[in-house]
PDB file of N, CA and C in Angstrom:
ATOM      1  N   UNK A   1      98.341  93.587 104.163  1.00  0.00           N
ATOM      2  CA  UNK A   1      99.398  92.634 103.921  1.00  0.00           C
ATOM      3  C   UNK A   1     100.636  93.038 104.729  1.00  0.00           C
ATOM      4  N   UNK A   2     101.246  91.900 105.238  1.00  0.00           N
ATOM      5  CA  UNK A   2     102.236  92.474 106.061  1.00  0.00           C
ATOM      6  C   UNK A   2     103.416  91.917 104.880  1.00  0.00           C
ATOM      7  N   UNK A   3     104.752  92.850 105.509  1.00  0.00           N
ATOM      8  CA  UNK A   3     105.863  93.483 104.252  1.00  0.00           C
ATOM      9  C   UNK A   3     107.359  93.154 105.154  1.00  0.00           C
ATOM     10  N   UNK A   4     108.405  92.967 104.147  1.00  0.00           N
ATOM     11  CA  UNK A   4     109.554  93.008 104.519  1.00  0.00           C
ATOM     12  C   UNK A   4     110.157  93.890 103.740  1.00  0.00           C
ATOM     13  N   UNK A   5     111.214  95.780 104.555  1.00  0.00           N
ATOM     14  CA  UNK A   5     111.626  95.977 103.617  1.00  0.00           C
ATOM     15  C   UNK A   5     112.853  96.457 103.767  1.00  0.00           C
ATOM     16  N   UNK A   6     113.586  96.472 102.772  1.00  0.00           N
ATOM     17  CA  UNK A   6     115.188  96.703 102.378  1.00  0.00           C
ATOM     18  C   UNK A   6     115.513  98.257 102.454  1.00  0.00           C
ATOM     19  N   UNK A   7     116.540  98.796 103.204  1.00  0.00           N
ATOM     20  CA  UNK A   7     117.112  99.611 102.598  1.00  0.00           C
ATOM     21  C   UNK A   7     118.009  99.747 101.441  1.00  0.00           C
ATOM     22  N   UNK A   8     118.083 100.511 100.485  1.00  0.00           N
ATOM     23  CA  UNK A   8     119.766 100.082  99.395  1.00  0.00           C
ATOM     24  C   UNK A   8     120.075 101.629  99.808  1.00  0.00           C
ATOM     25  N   UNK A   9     121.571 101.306  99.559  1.00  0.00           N
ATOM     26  CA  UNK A   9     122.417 102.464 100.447  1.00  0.00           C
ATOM     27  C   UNK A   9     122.287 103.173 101.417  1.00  0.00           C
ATOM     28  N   UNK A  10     121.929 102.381 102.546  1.00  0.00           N
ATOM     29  CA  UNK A  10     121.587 103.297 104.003  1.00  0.00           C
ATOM     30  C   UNK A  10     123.198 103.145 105.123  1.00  0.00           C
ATOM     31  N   UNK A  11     123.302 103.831 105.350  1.00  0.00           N
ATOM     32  CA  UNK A  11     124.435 103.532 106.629  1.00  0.00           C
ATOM     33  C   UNK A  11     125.925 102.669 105.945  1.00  0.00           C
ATOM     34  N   UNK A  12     126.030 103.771 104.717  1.00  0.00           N
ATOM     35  CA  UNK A  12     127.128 103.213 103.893  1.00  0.00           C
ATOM     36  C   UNK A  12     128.384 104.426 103.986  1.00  0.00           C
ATOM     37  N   UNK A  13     129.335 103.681 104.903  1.00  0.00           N
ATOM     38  CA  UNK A  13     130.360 104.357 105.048  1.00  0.00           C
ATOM     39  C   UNK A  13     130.021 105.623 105.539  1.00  0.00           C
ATOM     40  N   UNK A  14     130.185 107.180 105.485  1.00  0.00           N
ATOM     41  CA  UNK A  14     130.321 108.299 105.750  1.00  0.00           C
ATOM     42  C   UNK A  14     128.794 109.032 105.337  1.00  0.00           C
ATOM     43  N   UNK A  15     127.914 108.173 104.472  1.00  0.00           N
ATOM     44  CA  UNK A  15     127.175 109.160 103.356  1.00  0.00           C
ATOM     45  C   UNK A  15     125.868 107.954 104.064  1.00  0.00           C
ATOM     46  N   UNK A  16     124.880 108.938 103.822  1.00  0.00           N
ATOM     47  CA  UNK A  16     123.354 108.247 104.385  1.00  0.00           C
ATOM     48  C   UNK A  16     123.257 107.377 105.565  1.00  0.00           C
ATOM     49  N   UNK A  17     123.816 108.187 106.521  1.00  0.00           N
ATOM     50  CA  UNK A  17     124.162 107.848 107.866  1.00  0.00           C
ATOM     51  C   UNK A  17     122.443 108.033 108.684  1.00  0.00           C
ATOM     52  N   UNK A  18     122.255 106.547 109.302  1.00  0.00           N
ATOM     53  CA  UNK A  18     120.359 107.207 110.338  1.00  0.00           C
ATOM     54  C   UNK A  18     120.732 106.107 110.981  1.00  0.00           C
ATOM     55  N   UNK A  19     119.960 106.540 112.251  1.00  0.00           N
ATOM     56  CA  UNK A  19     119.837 105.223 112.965  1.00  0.00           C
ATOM     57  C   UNK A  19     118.426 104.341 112.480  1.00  0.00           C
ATOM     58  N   UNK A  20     118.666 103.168 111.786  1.00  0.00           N
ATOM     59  CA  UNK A  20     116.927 102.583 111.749  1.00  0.00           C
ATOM     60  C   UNK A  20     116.236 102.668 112.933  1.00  0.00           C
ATOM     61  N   UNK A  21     116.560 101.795 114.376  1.00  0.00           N
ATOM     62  CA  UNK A  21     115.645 102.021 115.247  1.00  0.00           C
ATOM     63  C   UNK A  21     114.737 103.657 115.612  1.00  0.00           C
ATOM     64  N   UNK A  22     115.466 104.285 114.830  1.00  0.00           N
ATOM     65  CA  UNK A  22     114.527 105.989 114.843  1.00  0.00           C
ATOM     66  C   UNK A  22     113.790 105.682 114.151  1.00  0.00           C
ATOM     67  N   UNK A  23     114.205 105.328 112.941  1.00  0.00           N
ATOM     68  CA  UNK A  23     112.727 105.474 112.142  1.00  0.00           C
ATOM     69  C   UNK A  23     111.497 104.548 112.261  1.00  0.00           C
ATOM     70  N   UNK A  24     112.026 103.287 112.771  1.00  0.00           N
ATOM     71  CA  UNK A  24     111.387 102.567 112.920  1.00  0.00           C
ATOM     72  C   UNK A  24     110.072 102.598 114.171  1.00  0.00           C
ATOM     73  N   UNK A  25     110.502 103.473 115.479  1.00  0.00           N
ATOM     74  CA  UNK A  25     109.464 104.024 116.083  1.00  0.00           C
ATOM     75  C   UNK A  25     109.106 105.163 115.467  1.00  0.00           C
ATOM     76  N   UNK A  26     109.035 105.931 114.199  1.00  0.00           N
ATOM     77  CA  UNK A  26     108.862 107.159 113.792  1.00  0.00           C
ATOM     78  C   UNK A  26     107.597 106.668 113.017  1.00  0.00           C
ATOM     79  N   UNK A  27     107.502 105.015 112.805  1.00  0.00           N
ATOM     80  CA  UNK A  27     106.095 104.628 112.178  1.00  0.00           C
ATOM     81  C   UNK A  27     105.375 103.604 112.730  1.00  0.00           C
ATOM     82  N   UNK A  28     105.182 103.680 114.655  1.00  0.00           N
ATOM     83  CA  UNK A  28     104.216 102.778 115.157  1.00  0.00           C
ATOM     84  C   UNK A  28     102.950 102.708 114.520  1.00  0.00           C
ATOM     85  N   UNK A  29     102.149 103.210 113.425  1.00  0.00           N
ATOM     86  CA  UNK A  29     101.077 102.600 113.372  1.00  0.00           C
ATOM     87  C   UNK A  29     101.390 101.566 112.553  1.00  0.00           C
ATOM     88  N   UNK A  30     102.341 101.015 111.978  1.00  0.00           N
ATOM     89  CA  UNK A  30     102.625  99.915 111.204  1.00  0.00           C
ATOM     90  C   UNK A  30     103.186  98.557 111.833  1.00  0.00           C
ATOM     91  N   UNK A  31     103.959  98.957 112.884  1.00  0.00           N
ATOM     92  CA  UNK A  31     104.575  97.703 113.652  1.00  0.00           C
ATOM     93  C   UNK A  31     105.749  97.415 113.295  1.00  0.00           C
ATOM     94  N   UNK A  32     106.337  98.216 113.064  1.00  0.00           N
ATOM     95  CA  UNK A  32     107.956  98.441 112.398  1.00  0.00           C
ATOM     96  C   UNK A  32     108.743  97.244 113.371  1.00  0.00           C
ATOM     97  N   UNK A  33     109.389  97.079 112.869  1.00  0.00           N
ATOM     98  CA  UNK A  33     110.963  96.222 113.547  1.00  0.00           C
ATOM     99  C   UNK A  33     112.058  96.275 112.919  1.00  0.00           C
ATOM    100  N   UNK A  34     112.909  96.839 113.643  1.00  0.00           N
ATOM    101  CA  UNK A  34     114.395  96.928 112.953  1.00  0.00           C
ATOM    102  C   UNK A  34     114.961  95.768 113.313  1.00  0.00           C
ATOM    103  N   UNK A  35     115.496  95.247 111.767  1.00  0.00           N
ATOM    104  CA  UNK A  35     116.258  93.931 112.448  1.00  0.00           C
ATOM    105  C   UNK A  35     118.018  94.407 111.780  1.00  0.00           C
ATOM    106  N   UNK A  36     118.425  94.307 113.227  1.00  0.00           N
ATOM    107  CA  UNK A  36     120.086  95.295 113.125  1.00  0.00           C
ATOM    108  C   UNK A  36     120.010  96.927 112.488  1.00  0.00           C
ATOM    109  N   UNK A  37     121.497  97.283 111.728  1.00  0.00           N
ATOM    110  CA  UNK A  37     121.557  98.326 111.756  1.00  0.00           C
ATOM    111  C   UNK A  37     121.616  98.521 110.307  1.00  0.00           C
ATOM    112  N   UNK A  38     121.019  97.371 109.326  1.00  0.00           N
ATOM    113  CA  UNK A  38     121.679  97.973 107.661  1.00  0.00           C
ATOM    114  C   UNK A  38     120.628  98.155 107.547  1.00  0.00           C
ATOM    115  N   UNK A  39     119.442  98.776 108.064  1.00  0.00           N
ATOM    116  CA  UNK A  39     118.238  99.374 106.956  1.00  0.00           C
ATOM    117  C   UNK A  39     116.954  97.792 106.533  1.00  0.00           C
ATOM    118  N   UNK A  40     116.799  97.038 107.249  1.00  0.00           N
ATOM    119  CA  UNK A  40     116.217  95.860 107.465  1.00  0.00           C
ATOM    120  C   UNK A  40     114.719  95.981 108.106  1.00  0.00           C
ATOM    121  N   UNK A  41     113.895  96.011 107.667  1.00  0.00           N
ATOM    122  CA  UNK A  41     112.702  96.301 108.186  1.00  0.00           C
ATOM    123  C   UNK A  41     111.350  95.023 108.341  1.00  0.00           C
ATOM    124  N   UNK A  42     110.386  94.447 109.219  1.00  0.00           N
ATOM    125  CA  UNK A  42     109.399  93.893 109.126  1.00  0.00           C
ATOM    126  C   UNK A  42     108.186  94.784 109.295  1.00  0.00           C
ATOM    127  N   UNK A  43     107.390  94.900 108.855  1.00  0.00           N
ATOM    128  CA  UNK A  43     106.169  95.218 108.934  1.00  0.00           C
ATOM    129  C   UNK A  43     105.527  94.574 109.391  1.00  0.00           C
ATOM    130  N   UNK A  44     104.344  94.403 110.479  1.00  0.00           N
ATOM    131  CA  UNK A  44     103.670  93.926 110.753  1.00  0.00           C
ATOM    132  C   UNK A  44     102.354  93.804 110.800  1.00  0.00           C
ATOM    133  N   UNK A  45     101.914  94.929 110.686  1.00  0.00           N
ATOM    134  CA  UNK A  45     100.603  95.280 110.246  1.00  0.00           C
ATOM    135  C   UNK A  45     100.317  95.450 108.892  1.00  0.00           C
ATOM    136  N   UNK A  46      98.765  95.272 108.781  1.00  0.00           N
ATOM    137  CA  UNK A  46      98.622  95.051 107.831  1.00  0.00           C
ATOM    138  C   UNK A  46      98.365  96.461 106.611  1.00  0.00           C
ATOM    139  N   UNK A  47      99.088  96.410 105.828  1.00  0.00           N
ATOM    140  CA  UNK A  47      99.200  97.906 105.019  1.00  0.00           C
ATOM    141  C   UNK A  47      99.039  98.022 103.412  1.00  0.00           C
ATOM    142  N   UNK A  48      98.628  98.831 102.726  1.00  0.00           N
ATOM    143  CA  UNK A  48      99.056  98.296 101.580  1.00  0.00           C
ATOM    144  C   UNK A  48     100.844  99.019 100.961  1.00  0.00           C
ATOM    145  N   UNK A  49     101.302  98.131  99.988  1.00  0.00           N
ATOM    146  CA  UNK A  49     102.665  98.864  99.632  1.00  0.00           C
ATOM    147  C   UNK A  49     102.469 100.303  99.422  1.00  0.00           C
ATOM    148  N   UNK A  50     101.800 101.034  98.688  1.00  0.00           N
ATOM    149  CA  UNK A  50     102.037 102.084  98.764  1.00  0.00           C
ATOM    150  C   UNK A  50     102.387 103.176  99.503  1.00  0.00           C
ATOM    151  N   UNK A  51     100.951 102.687 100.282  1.00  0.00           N
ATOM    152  CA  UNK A  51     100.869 103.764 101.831  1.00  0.00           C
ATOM    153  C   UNK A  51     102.498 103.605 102.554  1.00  0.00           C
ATOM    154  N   UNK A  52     102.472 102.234 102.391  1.00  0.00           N
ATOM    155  CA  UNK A  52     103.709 102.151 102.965  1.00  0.00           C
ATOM    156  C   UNK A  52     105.301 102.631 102.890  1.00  0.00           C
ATOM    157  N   UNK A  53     105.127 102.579 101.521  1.00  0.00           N
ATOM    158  CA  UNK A  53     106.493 103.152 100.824  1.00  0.00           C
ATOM    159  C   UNK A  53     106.553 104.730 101.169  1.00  0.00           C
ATOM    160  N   UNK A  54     105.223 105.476 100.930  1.00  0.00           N
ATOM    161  CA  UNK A  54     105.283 106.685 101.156  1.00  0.00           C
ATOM    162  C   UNK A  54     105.825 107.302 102.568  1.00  0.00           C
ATOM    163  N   UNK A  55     105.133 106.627 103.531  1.00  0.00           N
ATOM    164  CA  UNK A  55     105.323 106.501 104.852  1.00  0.00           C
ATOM    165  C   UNK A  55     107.281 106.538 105.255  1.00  0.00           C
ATOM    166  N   UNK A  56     107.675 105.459 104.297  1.00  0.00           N
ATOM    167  CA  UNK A  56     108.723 105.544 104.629  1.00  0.00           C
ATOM    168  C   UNK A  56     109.806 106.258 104.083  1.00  0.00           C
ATOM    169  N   UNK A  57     109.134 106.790 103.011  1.00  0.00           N
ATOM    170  CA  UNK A  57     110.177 108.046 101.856  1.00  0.00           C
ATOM    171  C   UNK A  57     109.982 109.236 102.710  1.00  0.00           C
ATOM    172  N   UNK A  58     109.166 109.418 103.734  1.00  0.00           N
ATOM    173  CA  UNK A  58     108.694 110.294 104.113  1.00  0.00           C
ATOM    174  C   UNK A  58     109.857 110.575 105.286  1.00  0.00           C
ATOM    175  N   UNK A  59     109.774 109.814 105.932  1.00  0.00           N
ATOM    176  CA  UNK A  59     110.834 110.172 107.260  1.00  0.00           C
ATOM    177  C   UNK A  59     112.208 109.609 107.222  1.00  0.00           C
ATOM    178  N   UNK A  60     112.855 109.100 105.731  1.00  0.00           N
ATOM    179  CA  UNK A  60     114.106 109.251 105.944  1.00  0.00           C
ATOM    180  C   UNK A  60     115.133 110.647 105.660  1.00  0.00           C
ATOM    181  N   UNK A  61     115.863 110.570 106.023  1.00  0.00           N
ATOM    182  CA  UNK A  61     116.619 111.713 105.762  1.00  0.00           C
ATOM    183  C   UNK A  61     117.360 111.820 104.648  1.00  0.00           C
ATOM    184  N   UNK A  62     117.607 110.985 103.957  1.00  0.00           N
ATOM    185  CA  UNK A  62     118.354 110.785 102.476  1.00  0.00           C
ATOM    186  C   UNK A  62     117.294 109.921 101.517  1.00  0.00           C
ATOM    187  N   UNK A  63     117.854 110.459 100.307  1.00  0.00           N
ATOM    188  CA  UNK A  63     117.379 109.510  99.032  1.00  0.00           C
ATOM    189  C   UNK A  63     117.474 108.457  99.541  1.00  0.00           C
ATOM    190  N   UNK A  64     116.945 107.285  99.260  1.00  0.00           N
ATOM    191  CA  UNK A  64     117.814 105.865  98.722  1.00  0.00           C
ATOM    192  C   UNK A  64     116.619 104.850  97.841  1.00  0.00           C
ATOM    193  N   UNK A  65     117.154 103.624  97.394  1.00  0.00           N
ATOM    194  CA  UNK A  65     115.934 102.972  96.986  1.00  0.00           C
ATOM    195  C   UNK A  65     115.528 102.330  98.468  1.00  0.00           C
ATOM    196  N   UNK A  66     114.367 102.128  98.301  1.00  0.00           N
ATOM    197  CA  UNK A  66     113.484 101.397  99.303  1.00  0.00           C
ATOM    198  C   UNK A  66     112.272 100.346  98.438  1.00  0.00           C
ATOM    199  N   UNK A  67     112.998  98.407  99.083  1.00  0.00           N
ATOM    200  CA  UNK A  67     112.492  97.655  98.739  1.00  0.00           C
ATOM    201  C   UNK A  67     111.519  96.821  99.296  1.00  0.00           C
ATOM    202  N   UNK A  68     110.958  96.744  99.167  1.00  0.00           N
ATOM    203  CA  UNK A  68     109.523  95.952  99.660  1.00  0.00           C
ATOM    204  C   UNK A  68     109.291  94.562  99.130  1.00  0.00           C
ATOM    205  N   UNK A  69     109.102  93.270 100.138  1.00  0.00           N
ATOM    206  CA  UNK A  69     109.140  92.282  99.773  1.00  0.00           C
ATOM    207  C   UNK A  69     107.644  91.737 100.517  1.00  0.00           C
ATOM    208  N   UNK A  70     106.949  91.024  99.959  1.00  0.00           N
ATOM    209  CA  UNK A  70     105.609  89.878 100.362  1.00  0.00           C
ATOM    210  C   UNK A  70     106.698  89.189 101.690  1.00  0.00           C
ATOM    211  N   UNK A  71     105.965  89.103 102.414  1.00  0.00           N
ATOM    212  CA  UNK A  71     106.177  88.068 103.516  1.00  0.00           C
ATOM    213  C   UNK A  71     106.376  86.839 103.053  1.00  0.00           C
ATOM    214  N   UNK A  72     105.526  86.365 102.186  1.00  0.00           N
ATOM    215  CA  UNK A  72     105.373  84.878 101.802  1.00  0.00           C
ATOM    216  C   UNK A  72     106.717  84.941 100.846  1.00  0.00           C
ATOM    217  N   UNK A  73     106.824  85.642 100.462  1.00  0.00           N
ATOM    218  CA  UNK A  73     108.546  85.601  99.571  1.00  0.00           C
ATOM    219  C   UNK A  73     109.291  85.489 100.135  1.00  0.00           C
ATOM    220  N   UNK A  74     109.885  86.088 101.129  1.00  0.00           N
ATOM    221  CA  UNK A  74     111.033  85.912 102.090  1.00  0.00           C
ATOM    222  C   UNK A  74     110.642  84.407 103.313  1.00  0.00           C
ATOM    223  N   UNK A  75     109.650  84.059 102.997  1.00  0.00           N
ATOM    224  CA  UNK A  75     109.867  82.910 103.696  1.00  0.00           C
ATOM    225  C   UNK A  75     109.588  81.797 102.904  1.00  0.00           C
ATOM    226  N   UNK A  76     109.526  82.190 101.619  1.00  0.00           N
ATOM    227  CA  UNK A  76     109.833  81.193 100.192  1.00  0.00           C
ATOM    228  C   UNK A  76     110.921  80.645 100.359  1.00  0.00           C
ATOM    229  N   UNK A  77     111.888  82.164 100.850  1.00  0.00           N
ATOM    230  CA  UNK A  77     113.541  82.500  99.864  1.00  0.00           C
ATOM    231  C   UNK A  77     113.934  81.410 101.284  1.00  0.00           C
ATOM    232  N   UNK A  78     113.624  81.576 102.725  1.00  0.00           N
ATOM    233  CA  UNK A  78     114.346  80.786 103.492  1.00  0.00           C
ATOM    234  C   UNK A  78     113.830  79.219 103.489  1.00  0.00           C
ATOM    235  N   UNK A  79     112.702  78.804 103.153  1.00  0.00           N
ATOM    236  CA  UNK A  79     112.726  77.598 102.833  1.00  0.00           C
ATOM    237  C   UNK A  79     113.571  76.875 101.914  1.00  0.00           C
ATOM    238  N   UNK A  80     113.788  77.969 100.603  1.00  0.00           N
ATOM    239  CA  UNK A  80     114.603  77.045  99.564  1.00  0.00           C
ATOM    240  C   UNK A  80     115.885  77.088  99.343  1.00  0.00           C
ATOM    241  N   UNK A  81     116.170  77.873 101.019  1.00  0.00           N
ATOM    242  CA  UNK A  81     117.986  78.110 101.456  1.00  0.00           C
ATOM    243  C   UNK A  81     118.940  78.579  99.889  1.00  0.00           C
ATOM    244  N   UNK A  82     118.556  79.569  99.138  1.00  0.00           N
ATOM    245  CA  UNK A  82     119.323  79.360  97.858  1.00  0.00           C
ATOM    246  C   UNK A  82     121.022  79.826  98.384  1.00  0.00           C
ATOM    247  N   UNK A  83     121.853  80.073  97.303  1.00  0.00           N
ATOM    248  CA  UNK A  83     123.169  80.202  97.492  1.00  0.00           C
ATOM    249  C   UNK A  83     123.448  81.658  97.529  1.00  0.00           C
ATOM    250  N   UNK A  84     122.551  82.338  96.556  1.00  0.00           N
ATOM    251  CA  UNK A  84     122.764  83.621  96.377  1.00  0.00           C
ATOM    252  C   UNK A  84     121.480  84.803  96.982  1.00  0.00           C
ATOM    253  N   UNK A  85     121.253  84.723  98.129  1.00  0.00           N
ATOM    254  CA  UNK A  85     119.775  85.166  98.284  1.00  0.00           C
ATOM    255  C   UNK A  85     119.652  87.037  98.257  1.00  0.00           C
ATOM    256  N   UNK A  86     120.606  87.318  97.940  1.00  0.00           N
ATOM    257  CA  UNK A  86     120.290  88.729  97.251  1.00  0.00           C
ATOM    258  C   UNK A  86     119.707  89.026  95.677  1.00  0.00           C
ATOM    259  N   UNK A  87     120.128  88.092  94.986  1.00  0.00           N
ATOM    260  CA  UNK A  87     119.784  87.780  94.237  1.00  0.00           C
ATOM    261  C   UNK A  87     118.139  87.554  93.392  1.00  0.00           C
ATOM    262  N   UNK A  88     117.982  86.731  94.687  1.00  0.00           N
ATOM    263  CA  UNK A  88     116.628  86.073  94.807  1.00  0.00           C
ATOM    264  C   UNK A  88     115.855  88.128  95.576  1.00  0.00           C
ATOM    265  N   UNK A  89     115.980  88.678  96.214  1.00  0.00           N
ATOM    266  CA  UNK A  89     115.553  89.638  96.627  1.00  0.00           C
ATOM    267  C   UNK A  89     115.569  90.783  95.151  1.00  0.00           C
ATOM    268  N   UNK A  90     116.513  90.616  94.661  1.00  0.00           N
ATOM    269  CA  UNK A  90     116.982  91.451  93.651  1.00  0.00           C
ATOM    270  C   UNK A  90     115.196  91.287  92.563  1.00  0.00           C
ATOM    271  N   UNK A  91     115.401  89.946  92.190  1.00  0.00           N
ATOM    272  CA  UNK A  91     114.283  88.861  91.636  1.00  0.00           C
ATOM    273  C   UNK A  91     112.670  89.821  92.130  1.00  0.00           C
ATOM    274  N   UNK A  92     113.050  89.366  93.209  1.00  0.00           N
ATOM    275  CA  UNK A  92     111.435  89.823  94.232  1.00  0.00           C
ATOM    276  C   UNK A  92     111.020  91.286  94.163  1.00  0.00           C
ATOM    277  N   UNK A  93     111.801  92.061  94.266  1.00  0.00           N
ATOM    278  CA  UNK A  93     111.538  93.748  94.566  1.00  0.00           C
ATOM    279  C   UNK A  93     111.855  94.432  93.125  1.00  0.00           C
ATOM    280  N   UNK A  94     112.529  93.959  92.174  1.00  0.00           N
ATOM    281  CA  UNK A  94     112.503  94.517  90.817  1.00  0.00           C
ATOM    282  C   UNK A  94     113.862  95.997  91.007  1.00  0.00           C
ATOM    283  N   UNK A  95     114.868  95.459  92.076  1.00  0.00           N
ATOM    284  CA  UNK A  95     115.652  96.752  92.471  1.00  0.00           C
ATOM    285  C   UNK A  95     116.987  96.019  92.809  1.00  0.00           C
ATOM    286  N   UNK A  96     118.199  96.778  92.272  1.00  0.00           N
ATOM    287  CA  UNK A  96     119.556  95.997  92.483  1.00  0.00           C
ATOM    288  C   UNK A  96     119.811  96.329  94.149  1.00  0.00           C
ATOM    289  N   UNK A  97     119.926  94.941  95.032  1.00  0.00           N
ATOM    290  CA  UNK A  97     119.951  95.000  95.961  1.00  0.00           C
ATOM    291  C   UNK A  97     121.347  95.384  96.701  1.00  0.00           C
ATOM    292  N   UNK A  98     121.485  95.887  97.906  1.00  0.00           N
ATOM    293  CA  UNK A  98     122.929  95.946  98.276  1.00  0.00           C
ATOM    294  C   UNK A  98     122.518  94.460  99.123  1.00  0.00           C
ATOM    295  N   UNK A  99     123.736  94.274  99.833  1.00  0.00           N
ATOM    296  CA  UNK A  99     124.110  92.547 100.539  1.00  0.00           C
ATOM    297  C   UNK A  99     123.375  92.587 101.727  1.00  0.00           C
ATOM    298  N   UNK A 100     123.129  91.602 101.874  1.00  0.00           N
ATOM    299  CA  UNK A 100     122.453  91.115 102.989  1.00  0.00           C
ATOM    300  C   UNK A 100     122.841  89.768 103.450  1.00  0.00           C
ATOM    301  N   UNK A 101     123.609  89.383 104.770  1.00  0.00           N
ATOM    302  CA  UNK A 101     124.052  88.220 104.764  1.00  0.00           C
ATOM    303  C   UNK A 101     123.118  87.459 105.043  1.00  0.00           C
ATOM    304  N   UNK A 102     123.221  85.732 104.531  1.00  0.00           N
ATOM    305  CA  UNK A 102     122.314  85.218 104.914  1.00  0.00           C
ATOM    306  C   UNK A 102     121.484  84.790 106.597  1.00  0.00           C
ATOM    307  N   UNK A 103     122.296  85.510 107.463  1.00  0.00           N
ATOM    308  CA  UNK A 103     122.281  85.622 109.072  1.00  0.00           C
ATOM    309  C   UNK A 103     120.995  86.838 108.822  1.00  0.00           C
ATOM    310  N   UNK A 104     120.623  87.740 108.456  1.00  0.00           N
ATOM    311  CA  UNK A 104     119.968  88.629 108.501  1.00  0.00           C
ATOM    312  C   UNK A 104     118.798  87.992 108.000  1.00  0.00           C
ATOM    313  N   UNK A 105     118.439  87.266 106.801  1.00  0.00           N
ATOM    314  CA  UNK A 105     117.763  86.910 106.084  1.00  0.00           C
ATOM    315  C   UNK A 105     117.184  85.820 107.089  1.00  0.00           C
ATOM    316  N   UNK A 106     117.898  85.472 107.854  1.00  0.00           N
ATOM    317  CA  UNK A 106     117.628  84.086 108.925  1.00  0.00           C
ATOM    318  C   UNK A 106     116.685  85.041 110.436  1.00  0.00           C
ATOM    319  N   UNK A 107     117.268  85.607 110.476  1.00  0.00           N
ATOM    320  CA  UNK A 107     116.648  86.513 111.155  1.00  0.00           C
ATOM    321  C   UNK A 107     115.254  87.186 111.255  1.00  0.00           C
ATOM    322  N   UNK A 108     115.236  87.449 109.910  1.00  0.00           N
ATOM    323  CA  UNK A 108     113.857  88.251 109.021  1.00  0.00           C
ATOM    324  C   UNK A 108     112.947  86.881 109.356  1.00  0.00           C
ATOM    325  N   UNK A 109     113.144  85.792 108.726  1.00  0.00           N
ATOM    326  CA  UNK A 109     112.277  84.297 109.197  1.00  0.00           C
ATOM    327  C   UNK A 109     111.684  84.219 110.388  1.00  0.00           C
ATOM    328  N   UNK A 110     112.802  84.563 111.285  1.00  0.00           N
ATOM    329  CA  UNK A 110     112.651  84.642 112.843  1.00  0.00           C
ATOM    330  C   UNK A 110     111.630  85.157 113.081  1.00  0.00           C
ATOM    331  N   UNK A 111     111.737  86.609 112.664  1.00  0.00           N
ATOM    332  CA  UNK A 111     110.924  87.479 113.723  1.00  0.00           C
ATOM    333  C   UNK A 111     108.956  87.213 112.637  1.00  0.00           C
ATOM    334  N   UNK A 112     109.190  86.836 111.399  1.00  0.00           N
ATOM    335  CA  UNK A 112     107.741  86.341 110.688  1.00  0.00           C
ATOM    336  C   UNK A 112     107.281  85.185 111.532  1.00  0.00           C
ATOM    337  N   UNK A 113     107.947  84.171 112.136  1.00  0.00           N
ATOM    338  CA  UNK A 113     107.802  83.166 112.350  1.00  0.00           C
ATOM    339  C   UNK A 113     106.851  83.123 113.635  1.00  0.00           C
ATOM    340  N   UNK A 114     107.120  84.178 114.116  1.00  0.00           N
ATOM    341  CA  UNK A 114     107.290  84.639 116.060  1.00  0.00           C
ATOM    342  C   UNK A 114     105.330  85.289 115.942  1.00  0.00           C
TER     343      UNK A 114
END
């Protein structure tokens, strides 16, 4: 199954400072894509969550939560354009999300779409 996933508290102010594009080639067998710099991830290959999560607890350099979303959810969430779509992520991953503007979220569509 391919995955969309969230950082919460990555590259916040002074504290849990990484570049994503590192990590994101740090896991070519998955097909990583960094979309920008807040911790925004596509998966592309096909994986299951676990492997995946581990994979990625594995090579960051700080705690943080790490959220994982169905593909088909995030291109639920941009079909039904809601008002609050962190919210709706919050909903999806079972984890209080940090912000994500809806330009990012438009983005994430993009690169599923492609």
């Amino acid at each position: 199954m391919r995955w969309v996933v969230f950082l919460r508290a990555a590259n916040v102010g002074k504290h849990n400072r990484f570049q994503p594009s590192v990590l994101a080639k740090q896991l070519p067998k998955f097909g990583v894509i960094n979309v920008g710099a807040v911790g925004t991830f596509v998966i592309r290959e096909d994986v299951d969550e676990k492997t995946l999560r581990a994979a990625i607890v594995r090579k960051l350099p700080f705690k943080c939560d790490v959220m994982i979303c169905r593909v088909k959810e995030i291109v639920d969430l941009v079909r039904n354009n809601p008002l609050y779509p962190n919210q709706v992520i919050e909903k999806i991953s079972g984890v209080t999300t940090t912000t994500r503007s809806w330009n990012t979220i438009e983005k994430v569509a993009k690169i599923l779409k492609a």
